[in-house]
Protein backbone atom coordinates (compact mmCIF):
# COMPACT_ATOMS: atom_id res chain seq x y z
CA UNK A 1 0.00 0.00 0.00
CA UNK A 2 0.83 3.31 -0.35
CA UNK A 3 1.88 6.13 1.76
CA UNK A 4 -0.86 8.92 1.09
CA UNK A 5 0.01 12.72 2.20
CA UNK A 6 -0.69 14.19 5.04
CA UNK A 7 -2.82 16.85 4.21
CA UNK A 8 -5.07 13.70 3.21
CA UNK A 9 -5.09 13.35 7.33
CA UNK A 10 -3.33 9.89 7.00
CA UNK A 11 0.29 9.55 8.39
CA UNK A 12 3.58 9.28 7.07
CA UNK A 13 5.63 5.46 7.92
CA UNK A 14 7.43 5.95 10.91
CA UNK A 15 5.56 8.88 12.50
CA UNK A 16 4.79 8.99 16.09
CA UNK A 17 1.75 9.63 17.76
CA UNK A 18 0.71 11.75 20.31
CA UNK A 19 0.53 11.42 24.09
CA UNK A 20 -2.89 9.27 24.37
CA UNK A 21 -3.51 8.84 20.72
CA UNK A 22 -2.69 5.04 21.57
CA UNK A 23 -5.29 4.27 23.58
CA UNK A 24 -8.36 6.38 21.66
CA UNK A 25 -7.51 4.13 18.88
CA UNK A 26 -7.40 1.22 20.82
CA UNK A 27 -11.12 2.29 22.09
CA UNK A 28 -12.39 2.84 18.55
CA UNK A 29 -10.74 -0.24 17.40
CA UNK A 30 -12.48 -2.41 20.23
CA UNK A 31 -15.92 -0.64 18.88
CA UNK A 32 -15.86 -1.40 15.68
CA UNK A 33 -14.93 -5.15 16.78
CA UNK A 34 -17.93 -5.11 18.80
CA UNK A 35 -19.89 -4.01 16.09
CA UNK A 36 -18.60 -6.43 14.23
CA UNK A 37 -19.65 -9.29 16.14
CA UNK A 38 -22.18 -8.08 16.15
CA UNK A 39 -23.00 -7.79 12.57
CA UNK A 40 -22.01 -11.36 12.04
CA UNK A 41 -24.68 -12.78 15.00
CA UNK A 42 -27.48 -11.02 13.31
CA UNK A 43 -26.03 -12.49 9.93
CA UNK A 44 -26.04 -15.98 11.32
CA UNK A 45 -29.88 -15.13 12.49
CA UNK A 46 -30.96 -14.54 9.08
CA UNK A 47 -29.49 -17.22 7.73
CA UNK A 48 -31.34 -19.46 10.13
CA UNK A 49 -34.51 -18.07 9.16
């Protein structure tokens, strides 16, 4: 993949974040794995129906 700028908002390889950027994108990753296990249960219900 390729490196896009950053005016794009995207980083650069290599850059380094910010104090607590870490952990909000920890917390926004564990979301959207929630919602996706979500996603797939209600999948799996309509396949039963």
């Amino acid at each position: 993949m390729t490196n896009r700028s950053t005016c794009s908002g995207r980083r650069t390889r290599g850059e380094e974040l910010r104090p607590g950027e870490r952990e909000s994108i920890s917390r926004q990753l564990d979301g959207l794995h929630e919602a996706i296990e979500r996603l797939d249960e209600r999948m799996d219900a309509l396949d039963r129906e």
